[in-house]
PDBML (XML) file of the C-alpha atoms, coordinates in Angstrom:
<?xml version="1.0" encoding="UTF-8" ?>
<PDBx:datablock datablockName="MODEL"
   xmlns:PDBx="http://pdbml.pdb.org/schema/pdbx-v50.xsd"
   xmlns:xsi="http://www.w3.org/2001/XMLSchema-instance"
   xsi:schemaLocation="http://pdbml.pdb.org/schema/pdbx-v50.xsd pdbx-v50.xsd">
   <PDBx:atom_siteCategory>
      <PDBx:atom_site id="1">
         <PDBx:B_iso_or_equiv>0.00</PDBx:B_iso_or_equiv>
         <PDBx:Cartn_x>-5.983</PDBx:Cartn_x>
         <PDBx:Cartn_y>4.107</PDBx:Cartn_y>
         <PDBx:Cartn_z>7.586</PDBx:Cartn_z>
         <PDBx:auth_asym_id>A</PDBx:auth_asym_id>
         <PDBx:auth_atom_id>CA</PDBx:auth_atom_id>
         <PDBx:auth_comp_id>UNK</PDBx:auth_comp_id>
         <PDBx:auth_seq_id>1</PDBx:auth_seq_id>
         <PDBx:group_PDB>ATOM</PDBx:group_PDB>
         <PDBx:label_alt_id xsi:nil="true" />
         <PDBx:label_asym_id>A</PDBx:label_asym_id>
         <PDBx:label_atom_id>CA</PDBx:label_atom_id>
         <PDBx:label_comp_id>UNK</PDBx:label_comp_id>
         <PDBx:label_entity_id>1</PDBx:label_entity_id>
         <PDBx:label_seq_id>1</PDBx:label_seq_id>
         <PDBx:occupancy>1.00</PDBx:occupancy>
         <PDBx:pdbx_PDB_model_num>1</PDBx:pdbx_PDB_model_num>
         <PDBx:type_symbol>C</PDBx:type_symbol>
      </PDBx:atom_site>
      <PDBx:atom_site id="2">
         <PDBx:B_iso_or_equiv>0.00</PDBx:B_iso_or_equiv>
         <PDBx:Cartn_x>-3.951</PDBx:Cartn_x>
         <PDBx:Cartn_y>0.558</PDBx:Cartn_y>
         <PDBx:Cartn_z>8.049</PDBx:Cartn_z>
         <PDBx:auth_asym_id>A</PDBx:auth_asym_id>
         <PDBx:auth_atom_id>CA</PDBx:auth_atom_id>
         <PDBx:auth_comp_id>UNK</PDBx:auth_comp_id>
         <PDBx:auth_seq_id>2</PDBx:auth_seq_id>
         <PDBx:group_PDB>ATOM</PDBx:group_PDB>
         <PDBx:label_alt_id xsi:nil="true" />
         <PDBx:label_asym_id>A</PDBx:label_asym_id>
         <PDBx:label_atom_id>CA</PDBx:label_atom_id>
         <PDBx:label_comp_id>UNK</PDBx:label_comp_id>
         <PDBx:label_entity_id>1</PDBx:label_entity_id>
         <PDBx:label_seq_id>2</PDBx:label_seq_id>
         <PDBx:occupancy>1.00</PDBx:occupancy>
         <PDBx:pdbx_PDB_model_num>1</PDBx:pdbx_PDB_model_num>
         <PDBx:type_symbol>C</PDBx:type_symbol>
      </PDBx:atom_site>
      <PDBx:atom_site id="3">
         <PDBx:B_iso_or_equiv>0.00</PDBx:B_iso_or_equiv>
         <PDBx:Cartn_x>-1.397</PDBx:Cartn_x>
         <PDBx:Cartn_y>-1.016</PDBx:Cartn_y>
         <PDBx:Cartn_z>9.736</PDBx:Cartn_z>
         <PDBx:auth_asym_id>A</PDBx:auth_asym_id>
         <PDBx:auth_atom_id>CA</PDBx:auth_atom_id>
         <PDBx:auth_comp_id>UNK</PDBx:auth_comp_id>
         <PDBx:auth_seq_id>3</PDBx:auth_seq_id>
         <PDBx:group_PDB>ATOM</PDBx:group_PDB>
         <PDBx:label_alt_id xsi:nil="true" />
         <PDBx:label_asym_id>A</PDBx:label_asym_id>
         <PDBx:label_atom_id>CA</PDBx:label_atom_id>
         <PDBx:label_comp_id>UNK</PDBx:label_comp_id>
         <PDBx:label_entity_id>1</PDBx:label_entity_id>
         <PDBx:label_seq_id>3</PDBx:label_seq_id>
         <PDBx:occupancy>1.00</PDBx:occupancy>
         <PDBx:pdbx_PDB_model_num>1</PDBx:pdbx_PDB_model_num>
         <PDBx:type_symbol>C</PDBx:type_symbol>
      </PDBx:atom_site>
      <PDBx:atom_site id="4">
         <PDBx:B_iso_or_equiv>0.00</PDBx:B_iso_or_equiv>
         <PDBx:Cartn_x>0.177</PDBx:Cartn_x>
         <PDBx:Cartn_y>-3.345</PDBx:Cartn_y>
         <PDBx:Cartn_z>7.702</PDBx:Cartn_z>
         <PDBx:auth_asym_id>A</PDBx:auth_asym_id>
         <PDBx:auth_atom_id>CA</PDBx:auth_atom_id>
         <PDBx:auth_comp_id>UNK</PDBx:auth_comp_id>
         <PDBx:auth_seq_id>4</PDBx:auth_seq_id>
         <PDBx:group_PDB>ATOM</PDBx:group_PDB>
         <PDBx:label_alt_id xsi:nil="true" />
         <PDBx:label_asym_id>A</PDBx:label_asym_id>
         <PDBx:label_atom_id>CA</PDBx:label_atom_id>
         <PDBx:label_comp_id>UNK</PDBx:label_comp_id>
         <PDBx:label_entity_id>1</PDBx:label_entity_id>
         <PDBx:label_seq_id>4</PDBx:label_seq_id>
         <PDBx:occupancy>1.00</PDBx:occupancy>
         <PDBx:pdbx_PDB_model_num>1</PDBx:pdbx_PDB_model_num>
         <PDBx:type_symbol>C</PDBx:type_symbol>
      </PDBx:atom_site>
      <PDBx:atom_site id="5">
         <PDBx:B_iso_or_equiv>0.00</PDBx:B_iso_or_equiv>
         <PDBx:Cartn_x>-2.829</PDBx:Cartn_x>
         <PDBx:Cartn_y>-5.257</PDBx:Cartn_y>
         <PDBx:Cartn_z>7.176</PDBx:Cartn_z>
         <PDBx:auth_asym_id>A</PDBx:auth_asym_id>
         <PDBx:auth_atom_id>CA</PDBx:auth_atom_id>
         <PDBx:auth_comp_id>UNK</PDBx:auth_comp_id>
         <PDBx:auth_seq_id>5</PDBx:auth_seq_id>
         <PDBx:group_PDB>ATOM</PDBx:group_PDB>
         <PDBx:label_alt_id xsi:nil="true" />
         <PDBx:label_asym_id>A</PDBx:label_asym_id>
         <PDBx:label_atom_id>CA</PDBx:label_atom_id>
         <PDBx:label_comp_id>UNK</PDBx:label_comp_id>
         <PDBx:label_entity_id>1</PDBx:label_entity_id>
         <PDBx:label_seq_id>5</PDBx:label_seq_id>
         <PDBx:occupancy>1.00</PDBx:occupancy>
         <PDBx:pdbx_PDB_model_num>1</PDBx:pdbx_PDB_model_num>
         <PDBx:type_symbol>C</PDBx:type_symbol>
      </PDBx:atom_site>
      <PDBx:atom_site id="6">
         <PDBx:B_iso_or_equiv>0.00</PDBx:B_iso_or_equiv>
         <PDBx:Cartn_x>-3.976</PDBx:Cartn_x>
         <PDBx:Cartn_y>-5.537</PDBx:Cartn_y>
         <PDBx:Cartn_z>11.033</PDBx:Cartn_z>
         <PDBx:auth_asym_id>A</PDBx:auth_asym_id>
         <PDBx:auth_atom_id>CA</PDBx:auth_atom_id>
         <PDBx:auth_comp_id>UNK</PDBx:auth_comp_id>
         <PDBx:auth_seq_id>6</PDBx:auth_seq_id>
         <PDBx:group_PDB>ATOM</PDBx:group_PDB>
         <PDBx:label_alt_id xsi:nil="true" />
         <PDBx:label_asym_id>A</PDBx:label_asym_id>
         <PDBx:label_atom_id>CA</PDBx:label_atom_id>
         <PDBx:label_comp_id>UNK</PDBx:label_comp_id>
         <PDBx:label_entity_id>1</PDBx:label_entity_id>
         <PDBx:label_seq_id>6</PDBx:label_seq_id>
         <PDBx:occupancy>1.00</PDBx:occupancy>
         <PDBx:pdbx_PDB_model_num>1</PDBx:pdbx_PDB_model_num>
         <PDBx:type_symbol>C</PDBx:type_symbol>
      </PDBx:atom_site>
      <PDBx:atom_site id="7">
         <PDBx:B_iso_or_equiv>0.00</PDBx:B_iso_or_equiv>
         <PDBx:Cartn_x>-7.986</PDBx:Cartn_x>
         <PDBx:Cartn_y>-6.159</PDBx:Cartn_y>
         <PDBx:Cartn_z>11.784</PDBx:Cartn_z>
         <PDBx:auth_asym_id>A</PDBx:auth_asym_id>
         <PDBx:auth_atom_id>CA</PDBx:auth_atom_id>
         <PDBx:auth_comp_id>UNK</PDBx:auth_comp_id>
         <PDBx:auth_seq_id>7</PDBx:auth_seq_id>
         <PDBx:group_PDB>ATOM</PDBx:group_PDB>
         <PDBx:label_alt_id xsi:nil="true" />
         <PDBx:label_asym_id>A</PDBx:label_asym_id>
         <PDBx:label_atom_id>CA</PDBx:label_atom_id>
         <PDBx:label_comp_id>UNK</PDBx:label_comp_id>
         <PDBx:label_entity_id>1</PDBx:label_entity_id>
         <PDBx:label_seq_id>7</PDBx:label_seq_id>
         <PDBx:occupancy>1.00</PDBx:occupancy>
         <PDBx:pdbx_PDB_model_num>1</PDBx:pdbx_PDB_model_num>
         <PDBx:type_symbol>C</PDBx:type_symbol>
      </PDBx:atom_site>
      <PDBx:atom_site id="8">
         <PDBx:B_iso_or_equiv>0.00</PDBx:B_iso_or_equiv>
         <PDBx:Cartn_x>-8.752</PDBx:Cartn_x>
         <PDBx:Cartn_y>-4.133</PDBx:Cartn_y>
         <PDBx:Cartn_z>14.160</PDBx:Cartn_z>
         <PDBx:auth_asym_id>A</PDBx:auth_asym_id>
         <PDBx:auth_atom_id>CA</PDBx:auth_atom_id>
         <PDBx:auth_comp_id>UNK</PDBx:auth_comp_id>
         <PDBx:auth_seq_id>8</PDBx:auth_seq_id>
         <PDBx:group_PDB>ATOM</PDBx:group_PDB>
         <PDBx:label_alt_id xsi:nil="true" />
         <PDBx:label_asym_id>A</PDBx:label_asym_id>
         <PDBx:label_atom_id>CA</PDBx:label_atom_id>
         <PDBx:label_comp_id>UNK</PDBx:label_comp_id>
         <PDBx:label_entity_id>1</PDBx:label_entity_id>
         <PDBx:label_seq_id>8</PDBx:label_seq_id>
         <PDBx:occupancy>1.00</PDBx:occupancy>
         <PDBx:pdbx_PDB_model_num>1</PDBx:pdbx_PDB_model_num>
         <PDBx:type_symbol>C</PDBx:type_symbol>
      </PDBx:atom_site>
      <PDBx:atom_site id="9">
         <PDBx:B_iso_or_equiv>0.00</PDBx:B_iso_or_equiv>
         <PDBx:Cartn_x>-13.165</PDBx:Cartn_x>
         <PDBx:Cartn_y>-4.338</PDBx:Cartn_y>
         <PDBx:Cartn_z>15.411</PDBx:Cartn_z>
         <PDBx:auth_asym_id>A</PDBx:auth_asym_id>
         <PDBx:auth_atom_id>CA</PDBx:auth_atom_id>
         <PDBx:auth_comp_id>UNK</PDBx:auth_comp_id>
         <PDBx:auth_seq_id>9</PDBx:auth_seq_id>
         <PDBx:group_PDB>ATOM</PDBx:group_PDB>
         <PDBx:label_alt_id xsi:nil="true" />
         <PDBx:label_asym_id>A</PDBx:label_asym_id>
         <PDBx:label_atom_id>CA</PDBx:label_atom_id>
         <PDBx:label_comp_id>UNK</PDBx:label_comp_id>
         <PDBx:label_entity_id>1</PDBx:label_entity_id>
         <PDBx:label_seq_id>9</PDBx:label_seq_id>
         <PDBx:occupancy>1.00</PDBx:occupancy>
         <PDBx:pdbx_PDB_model_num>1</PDBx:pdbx_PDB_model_num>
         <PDBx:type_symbol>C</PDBx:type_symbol>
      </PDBx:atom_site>
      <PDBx:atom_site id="10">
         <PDBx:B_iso_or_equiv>0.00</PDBx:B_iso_or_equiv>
         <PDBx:Cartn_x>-12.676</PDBx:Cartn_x>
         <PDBx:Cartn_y>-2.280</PDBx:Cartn_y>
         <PDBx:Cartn_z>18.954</PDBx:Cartn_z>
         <PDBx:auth_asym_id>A</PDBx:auth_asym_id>
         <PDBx:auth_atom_id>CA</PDBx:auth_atom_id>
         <PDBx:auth_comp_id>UNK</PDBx:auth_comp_id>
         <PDBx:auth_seq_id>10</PDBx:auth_seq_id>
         <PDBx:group_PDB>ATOM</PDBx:group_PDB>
         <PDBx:label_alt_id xsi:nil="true" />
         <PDBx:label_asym_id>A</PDBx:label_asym_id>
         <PDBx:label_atom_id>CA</PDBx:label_atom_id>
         <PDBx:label_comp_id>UNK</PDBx:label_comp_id>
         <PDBx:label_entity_id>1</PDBx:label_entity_id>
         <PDBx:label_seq_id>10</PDBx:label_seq_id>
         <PDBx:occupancy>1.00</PDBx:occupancy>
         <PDBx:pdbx_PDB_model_num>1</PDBx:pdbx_PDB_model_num>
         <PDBx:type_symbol>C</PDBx:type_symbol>
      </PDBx:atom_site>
      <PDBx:atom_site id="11">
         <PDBx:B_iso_or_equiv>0.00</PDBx:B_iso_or_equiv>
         <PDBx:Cartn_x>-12.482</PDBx:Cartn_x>
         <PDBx:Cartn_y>1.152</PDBx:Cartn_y>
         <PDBx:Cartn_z>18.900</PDBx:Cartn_z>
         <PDBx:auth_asym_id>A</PDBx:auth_asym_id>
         <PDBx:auth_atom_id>CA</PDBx:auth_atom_id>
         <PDBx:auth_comp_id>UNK</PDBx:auth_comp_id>
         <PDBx:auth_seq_id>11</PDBx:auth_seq_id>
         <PDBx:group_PDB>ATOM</PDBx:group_PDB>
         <PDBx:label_alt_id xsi:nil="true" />
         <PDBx:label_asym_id>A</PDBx:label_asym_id>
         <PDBx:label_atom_id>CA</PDBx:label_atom_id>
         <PDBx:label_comp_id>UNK</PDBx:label_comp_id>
         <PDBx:label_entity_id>1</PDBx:label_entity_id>
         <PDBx:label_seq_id>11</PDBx:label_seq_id>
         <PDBx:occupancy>1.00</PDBx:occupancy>
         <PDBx:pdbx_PDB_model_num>1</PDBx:pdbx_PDB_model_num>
         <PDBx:type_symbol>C</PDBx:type_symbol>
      </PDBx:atom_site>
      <PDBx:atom_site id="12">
         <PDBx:B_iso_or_equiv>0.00</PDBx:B_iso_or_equiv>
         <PDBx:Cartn_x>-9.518</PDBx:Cartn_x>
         <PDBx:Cartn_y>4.299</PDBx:Cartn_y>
         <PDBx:Cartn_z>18.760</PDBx:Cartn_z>
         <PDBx:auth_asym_id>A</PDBx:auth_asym_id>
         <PDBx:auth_atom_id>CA</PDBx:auth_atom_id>
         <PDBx:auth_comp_id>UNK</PDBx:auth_comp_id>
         <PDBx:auth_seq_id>12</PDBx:auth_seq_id>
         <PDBx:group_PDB>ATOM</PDBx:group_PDB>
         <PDBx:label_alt_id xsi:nil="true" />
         <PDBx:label_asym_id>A</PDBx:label_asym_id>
         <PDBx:label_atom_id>CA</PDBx:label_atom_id>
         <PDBx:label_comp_id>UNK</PDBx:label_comp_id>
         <PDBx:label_entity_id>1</PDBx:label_entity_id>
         <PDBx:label_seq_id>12</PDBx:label_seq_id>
         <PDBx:occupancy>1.00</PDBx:occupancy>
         <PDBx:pdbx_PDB_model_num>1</PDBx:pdbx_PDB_model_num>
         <PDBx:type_symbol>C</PDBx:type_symbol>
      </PDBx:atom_site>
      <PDBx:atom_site id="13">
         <PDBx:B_iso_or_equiv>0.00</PDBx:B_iso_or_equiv>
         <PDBx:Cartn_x>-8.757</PDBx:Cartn_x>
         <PDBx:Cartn_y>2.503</PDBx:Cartn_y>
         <PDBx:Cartn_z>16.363</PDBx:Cartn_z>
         <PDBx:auth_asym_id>A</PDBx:auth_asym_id>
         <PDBx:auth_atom_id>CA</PDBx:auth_atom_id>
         <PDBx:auth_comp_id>UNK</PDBx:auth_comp_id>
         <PDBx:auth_seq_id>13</PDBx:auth_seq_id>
         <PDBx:group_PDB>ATOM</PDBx:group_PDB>
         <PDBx:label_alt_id xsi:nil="true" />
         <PDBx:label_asym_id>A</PDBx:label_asym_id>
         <PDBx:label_atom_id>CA</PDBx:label_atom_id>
         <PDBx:label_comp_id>UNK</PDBx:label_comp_id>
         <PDBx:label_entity_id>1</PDBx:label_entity_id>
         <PDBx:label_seq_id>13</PDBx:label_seq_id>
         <PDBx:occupancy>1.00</PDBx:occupancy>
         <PDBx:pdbx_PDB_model_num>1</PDBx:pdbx_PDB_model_num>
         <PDBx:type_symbol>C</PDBx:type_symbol>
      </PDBx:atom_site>
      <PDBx:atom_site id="14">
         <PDBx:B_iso_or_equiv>0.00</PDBx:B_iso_or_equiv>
         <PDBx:Cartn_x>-11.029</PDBx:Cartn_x>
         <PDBx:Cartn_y>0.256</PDBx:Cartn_y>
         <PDBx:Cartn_z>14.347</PDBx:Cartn_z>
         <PDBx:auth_asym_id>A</PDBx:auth_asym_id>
         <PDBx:auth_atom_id>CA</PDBx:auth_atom_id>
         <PDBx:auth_comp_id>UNK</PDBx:auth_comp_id>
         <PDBx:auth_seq_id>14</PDBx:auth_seq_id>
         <PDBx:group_PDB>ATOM</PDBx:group_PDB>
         <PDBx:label_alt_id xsi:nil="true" />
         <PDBx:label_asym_id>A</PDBx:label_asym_id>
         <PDBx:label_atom_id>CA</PDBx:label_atom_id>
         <PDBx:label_comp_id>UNK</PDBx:label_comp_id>
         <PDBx:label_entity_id>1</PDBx:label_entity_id>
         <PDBx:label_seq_id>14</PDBx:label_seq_id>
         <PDBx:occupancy>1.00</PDBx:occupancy>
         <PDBx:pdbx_PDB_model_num>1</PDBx:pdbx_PDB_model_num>
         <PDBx:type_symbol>C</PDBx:type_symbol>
      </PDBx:atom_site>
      <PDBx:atom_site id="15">
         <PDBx:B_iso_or_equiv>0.00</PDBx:B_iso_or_equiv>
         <PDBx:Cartn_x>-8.230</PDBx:Cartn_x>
         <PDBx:Cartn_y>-0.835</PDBx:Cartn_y>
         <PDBx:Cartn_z>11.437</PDBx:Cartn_z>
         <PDBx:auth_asym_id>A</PDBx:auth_asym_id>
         <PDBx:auth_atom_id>CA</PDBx:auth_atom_id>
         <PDBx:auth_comp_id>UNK</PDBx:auth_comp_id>
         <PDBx:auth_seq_id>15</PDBx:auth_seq_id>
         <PDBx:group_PDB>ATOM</PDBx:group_PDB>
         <PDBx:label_alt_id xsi:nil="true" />
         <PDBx:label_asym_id>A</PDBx:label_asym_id>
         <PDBx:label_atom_id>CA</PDBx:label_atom_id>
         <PDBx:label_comp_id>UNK</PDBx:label_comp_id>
         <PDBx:label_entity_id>1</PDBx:label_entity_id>
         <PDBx:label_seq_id>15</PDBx:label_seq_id>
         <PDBx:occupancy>1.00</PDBx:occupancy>
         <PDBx:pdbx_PDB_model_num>1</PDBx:pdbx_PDB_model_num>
         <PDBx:type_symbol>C</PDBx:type_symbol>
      </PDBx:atom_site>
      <PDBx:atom_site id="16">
         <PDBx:B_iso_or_equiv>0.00</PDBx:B_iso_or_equiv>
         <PDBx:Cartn_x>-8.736</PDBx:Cartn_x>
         <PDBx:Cartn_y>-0.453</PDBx:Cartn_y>
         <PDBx:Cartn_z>8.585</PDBx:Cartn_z>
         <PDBx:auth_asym_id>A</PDBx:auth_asym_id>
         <PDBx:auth_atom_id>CA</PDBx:auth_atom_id>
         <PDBx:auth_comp_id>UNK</PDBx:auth_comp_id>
         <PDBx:auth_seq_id>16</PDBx:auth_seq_id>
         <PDBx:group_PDB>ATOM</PDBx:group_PDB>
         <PDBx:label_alt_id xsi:nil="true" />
         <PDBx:label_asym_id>A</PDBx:label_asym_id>
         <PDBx:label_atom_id>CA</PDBx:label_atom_id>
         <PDBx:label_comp_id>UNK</PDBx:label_comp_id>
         <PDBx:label_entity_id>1</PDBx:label_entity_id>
         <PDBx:label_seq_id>16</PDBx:label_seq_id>
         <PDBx:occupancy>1.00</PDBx:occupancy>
         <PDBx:pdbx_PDB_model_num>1</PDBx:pdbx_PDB_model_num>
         <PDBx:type_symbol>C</PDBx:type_symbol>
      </PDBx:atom_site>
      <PDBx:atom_site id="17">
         <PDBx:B_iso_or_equiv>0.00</PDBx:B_iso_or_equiv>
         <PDBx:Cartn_x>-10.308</PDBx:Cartn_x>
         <PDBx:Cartn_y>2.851</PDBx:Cartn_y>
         <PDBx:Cartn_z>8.957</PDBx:Cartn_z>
         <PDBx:auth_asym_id>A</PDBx:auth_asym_id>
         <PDBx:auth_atom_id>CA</PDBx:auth_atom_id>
         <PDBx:auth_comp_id>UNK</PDBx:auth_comp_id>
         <PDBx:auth_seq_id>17</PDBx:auth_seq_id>
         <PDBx:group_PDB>ATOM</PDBx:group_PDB>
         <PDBx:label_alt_id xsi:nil="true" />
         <PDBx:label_asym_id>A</PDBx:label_asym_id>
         <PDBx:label_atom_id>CA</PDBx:label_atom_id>
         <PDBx:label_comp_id>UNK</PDBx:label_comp_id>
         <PDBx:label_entity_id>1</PDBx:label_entity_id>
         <PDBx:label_seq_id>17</PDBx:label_seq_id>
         <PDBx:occupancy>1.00</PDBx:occupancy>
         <PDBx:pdbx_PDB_model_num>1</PDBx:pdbx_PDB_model_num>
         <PDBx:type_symbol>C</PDBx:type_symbol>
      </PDBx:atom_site>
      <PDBx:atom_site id="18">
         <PDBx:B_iso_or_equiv>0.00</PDBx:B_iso_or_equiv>
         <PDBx:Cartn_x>-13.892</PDBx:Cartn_x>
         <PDBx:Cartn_y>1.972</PDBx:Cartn_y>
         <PDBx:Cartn_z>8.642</PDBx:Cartn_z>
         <PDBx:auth_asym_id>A</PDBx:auth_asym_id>
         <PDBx:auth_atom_id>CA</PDBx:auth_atom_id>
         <PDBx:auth_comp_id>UNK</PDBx:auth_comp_id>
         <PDBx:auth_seq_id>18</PDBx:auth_seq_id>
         <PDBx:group_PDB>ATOM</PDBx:group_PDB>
         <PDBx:label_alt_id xsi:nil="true" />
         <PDBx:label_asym_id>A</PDBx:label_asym_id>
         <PDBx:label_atom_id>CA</PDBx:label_atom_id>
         <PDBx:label_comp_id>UNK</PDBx:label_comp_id>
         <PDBx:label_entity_id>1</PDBx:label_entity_id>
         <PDBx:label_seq_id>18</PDBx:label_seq_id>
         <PDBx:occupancy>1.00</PDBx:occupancy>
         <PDBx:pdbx_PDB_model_num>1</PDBx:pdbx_PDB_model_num>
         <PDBx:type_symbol>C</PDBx:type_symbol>
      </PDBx:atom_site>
      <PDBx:atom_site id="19">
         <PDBx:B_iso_or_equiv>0.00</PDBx:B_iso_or_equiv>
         <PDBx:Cartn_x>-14.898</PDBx:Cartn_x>
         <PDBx:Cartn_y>4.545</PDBx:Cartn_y>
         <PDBx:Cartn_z>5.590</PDBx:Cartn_z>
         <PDBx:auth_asym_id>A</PDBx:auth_asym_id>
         <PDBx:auth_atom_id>CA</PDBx:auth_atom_id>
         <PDBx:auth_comp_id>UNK</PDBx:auth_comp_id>
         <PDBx:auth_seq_id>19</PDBx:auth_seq_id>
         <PDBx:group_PDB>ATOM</PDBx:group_PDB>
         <PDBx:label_alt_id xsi:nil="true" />
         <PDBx:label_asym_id>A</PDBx:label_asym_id>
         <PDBx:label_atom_id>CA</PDBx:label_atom_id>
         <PDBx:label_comp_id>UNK</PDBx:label_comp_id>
         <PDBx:label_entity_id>1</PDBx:label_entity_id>
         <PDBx:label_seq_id>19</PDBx:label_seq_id>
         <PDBx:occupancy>1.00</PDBx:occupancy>
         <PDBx:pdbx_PDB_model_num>1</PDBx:pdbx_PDB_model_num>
         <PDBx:type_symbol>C</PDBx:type_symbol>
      </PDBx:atom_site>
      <PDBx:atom_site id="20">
         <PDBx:B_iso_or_equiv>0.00</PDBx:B_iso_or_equiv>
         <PDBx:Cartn_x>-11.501</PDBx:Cartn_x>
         <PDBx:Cartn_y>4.909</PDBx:Cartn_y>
         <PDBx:Cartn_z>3.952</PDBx:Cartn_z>
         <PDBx:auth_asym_id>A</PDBx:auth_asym_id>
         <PDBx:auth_atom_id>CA</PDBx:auth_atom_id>
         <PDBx:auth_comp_id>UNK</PDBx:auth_comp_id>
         <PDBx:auth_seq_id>20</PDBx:auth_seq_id>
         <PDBx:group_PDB>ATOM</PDBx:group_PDB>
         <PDBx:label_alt_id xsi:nil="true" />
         <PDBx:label_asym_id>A</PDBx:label_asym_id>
         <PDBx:label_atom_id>CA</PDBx:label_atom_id>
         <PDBx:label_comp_id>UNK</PDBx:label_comp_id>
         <PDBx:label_entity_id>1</PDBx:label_entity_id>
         <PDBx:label_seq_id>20</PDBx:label_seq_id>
         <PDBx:occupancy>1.00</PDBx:occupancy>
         <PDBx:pdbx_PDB_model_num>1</PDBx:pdbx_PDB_model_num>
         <PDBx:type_symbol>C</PDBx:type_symbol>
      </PDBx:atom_site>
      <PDBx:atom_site id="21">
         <PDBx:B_iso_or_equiv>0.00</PDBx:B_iso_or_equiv>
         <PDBx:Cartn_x>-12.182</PDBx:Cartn_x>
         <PDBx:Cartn_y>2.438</PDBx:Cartn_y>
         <PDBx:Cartn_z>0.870</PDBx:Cartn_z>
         <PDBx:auth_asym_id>A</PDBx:auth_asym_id>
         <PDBx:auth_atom_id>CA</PDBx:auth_atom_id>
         <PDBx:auth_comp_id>UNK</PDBx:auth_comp_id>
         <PDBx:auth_seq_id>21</PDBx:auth_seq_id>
         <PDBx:group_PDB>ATOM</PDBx:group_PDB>
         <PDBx:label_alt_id xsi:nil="true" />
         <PDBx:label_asym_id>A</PDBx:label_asym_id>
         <PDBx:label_atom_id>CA</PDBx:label_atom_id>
         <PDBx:label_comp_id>UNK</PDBx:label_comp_id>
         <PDBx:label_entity_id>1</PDBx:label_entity_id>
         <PDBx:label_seq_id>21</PDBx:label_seq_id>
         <PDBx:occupancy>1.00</PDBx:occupancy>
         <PDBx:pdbx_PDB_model_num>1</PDBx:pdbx_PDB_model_num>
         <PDBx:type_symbol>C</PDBx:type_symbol>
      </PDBx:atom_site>
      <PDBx:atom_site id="22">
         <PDBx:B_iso_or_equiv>0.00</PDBx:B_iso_or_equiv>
         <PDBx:Cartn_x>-15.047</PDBx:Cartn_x>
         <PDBx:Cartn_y>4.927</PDBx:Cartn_y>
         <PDBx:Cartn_z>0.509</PDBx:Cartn_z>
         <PDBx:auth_asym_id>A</PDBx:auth_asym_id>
         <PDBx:auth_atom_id>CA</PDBx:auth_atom_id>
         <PDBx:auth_comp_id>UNK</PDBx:auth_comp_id>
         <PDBx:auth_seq_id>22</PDBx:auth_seq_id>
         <PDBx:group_PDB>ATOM</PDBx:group_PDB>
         <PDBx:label_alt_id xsi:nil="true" />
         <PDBx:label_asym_id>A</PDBx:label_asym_id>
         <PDBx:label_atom_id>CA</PDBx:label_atom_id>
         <PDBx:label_comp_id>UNK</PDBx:label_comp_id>
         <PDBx:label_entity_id>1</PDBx:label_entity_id>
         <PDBx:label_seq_id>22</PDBx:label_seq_id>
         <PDBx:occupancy>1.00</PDBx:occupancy>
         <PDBx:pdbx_PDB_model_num>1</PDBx:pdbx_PDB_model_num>
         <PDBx:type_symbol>C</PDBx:type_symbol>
      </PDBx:atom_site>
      <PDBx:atom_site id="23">
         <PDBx:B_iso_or_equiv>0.00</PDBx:B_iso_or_equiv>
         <PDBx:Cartn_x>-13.343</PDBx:Cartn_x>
         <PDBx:Cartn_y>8.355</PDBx:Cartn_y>
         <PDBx:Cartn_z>0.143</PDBx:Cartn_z>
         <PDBx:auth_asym_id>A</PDBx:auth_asym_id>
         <PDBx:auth_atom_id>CA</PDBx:auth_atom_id>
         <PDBx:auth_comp_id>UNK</PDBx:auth_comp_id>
         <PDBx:auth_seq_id>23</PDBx:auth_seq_id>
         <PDBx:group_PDB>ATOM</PDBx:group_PDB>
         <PDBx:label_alt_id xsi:nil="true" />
         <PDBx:label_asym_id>A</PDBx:label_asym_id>
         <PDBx:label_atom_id>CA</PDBx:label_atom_id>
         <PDBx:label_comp_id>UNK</PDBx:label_comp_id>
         <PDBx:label_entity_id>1</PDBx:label_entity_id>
         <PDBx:label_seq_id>23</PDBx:label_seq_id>
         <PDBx:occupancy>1.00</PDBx:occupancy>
         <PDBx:pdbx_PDB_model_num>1</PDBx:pdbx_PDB_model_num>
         <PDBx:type_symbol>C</PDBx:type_symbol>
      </PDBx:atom_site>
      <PDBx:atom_site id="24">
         <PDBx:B_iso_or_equiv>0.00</PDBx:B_iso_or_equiv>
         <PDBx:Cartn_x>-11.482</PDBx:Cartn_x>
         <PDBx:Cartn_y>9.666</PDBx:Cartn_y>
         <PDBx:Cartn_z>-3.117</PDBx:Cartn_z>
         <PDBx:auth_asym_id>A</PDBx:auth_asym_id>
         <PDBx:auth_atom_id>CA</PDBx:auth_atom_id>
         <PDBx:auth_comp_id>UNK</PDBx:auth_comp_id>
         <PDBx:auth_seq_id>24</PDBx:auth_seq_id>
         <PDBx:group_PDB>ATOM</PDBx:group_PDB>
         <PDBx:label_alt_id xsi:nil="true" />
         <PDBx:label_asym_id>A</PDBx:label_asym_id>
         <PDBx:label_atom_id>CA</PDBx:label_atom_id>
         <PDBx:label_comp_id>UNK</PDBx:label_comp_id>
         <PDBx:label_entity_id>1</PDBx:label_entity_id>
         <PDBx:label_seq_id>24</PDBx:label_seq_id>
         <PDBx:occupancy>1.00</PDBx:occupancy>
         <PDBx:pdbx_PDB_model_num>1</PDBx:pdbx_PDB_model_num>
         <PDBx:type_symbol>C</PDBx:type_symbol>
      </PDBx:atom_site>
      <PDBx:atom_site id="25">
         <PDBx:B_iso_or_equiv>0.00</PDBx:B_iso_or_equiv>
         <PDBx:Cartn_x>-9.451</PDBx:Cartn_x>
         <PDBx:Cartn_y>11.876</PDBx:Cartn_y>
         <PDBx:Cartn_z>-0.697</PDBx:Cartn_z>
         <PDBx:auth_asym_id>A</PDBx:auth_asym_id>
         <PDBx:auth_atom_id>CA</PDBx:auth_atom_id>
         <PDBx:auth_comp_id>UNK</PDBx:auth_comp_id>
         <PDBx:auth_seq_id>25</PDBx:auth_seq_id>
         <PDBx:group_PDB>ATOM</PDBx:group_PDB>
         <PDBx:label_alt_id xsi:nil="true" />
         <PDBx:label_asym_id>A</PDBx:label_asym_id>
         <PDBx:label_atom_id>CA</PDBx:label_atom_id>
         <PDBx:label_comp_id>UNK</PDBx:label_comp_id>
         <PDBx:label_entity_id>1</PDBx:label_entity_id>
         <PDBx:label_seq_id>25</PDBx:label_seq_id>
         <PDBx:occupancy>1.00</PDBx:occupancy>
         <PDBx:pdbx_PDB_model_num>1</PDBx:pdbx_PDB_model_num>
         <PDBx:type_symbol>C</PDBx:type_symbol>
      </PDBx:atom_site>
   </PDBx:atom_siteCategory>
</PDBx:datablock>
């Protein structure tokens, strides 16, 4: 989901995770 606050655009992984801020789970 993060890593301490890295920005992250390319992918495996984009950081943050792209749709985390949208998901209650």
């Amino acid at each position: 989901i993060g890593m301490d606050g890295l920005l992250r655009d390319t992918p495996d992984p984009i950081l943050p995770h792209p749709r985390a801020h949208q998901r209650a789970f």
